[in-house]
N, C-alpha and C. Protein backbone atom coordinates (compact mmCIF):
# COMPACT_ATOMS: atom_id res chain seq x y z
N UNK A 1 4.09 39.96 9.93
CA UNK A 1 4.08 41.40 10.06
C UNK A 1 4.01 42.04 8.68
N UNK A 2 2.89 42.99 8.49
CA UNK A 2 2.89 43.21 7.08
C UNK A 2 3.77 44.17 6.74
N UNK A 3 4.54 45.31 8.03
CA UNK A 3 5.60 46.22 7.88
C UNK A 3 7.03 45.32 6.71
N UNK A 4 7.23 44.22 7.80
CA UNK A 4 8.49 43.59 7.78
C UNK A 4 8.34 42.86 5.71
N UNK A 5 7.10 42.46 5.66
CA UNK A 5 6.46 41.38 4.50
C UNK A 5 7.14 42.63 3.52
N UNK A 6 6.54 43.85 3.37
CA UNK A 6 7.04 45.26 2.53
C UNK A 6 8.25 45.21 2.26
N UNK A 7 9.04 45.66 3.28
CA UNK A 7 10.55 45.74 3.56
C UNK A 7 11.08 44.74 2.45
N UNK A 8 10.42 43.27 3.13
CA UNK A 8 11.35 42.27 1.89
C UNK A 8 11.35 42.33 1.04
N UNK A 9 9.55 42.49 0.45
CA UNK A 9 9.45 42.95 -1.01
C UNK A 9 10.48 43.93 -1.40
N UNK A 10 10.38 45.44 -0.91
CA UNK A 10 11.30 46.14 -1.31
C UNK A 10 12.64 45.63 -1.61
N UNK A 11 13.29 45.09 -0.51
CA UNK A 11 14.37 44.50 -0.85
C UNK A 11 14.80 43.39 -1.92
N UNK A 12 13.96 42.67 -2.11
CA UNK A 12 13.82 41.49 -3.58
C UNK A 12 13.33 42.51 -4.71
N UNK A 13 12.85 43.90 -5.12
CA UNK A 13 12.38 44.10 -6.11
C UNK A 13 14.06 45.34 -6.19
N UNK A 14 14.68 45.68 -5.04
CA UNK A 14 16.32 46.62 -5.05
C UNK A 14 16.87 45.43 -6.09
N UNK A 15 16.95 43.97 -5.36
CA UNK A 15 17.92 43.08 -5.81
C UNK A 15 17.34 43.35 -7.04
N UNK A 16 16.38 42.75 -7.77
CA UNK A 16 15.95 42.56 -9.26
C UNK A 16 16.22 43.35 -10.18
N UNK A 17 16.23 45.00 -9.69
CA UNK A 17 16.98 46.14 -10.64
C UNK A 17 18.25 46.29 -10.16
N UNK A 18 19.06 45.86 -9.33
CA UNK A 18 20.64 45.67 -9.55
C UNK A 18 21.07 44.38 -10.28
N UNK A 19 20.26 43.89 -10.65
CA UNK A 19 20.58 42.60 -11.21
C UNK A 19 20.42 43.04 -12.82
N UNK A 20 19.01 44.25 -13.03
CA UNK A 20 18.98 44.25 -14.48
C UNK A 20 20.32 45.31 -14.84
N UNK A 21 20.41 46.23 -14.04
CA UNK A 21 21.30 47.04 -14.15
C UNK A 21 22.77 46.66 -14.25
N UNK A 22 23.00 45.91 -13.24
CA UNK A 22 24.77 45.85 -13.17
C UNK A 22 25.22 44.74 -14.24
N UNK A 23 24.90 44.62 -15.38
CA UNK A 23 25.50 44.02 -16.60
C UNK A 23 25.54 45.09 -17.56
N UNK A 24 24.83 45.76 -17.99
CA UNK A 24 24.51 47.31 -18.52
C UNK A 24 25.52 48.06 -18.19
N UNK A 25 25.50 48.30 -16.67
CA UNK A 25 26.70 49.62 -16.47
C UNK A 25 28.22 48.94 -16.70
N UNK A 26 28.28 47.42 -16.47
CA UNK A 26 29.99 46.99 -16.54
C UNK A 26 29.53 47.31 -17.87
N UNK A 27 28.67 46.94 -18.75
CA UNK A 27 29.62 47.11 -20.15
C UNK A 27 29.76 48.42 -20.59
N UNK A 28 28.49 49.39 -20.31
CA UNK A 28 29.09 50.55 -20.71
C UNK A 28 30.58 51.48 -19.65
N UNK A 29 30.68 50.74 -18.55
CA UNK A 29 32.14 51.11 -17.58
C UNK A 29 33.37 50.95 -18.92
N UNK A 30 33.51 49.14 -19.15
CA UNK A 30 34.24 49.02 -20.13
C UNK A 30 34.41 49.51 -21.48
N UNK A 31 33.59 50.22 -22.24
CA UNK A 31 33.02 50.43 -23.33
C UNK A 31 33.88 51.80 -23.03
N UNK A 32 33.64 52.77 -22.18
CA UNK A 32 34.33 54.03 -21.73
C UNK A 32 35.32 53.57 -21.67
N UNK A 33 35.75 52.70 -20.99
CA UNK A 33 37.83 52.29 -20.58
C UNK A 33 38.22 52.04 -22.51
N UNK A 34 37.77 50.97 -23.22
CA UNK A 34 38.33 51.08 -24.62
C UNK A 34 38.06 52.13 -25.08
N UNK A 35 37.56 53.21 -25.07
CA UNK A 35 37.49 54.69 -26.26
C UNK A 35 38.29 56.12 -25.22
N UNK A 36 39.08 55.13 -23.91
CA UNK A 36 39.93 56.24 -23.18
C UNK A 36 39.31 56.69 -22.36
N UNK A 37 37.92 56.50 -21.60
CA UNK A 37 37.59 57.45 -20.46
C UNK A 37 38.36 56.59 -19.79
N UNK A 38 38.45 57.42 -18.58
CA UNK A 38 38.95 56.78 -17.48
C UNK A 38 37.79 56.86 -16.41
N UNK A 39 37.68 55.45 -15.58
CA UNK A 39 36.63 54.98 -15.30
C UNK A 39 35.94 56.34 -13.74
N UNK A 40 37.03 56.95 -13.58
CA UNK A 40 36.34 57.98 -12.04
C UNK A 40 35.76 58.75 -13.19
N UNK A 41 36.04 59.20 -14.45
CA UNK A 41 35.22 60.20 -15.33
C UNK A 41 34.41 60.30 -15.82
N UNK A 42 34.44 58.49 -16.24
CA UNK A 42 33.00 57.89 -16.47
C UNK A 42 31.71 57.91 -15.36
N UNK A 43 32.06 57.36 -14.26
CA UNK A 43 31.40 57.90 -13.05
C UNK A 43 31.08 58.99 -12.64
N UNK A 44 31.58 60.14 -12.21
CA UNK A 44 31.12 61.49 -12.15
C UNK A 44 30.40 61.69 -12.90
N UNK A 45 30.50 61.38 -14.55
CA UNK A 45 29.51 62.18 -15.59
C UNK A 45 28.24 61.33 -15.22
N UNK A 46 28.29 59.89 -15.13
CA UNK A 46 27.28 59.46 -14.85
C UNK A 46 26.14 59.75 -13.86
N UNK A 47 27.04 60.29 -12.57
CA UNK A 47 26.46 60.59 -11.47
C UNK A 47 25.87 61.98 -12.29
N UNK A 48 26.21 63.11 -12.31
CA UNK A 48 25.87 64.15 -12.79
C UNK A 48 24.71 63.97 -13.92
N UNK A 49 24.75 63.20 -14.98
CA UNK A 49 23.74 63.26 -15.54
C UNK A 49 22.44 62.40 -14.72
N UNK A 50 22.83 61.24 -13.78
CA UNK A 50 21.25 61.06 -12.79
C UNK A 50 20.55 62.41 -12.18
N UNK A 51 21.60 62.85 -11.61
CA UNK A 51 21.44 64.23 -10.59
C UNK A 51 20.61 65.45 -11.98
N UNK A 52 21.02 65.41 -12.65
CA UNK A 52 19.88 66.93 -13.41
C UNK A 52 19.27 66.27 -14.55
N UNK A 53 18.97 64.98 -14.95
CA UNK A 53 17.82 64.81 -15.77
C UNK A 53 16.76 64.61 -15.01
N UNK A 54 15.67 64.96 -16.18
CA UNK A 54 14.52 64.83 -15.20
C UNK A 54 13.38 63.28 -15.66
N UNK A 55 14.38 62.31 -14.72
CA UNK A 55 13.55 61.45 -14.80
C UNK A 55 11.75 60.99 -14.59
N UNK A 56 11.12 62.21 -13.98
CA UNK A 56 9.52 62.46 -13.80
C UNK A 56 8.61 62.91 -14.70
N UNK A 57 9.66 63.04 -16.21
CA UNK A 57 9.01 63.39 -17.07
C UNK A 57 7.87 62.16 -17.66
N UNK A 58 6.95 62.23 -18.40
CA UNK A 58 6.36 61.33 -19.00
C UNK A 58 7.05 60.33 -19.84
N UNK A 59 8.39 61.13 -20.42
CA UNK A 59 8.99 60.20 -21.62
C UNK A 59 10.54 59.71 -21.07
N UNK A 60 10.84 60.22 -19.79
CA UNK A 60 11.96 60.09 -20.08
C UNK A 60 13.04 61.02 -20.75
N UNK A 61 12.46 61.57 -21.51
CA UNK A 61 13.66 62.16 -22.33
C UNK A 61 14.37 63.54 -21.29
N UNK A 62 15.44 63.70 -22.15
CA UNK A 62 16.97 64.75 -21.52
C UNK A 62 15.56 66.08 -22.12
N UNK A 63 15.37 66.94 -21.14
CA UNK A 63 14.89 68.22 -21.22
C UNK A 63 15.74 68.84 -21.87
N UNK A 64 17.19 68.85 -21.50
CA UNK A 64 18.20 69.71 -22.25
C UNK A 64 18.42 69.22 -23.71
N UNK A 65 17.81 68.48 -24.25
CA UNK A 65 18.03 68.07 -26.00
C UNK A 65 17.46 68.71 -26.32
């Protein structure tokens, strides 16, 4: 089924960027816990800065810099 064949792909290419990702975010999680964030503060800001940058730009970059 070429629906179902997609799906998996999708799902093996989710796994492959939680895989590049979740070594990245523990260290910057920890990296915040040694300089005193506390880790729900670290999170919120994180969430908040996904939520209003504008990742569709060509470069990437923070519009607000």
């Amino acid at each position: 089924m070429p629906g179902a064949e997609r799906h998996e792909q999708g799902e093996d290419r989710m796994a492959a960027v939680e895989e590049y990702f979740r070594p990245r975010l523990v260290a910057l999680m920890a990296e915040a816990r040694r300089d005193g964030i506390d880790a729900d503060v670290a999170v919120a800001v994180l969430l908040n800065l996904l939520d209003t940058l504008d990742f569709a730009s060509s470069r990437g970059e923070d519009p607000q810099s």
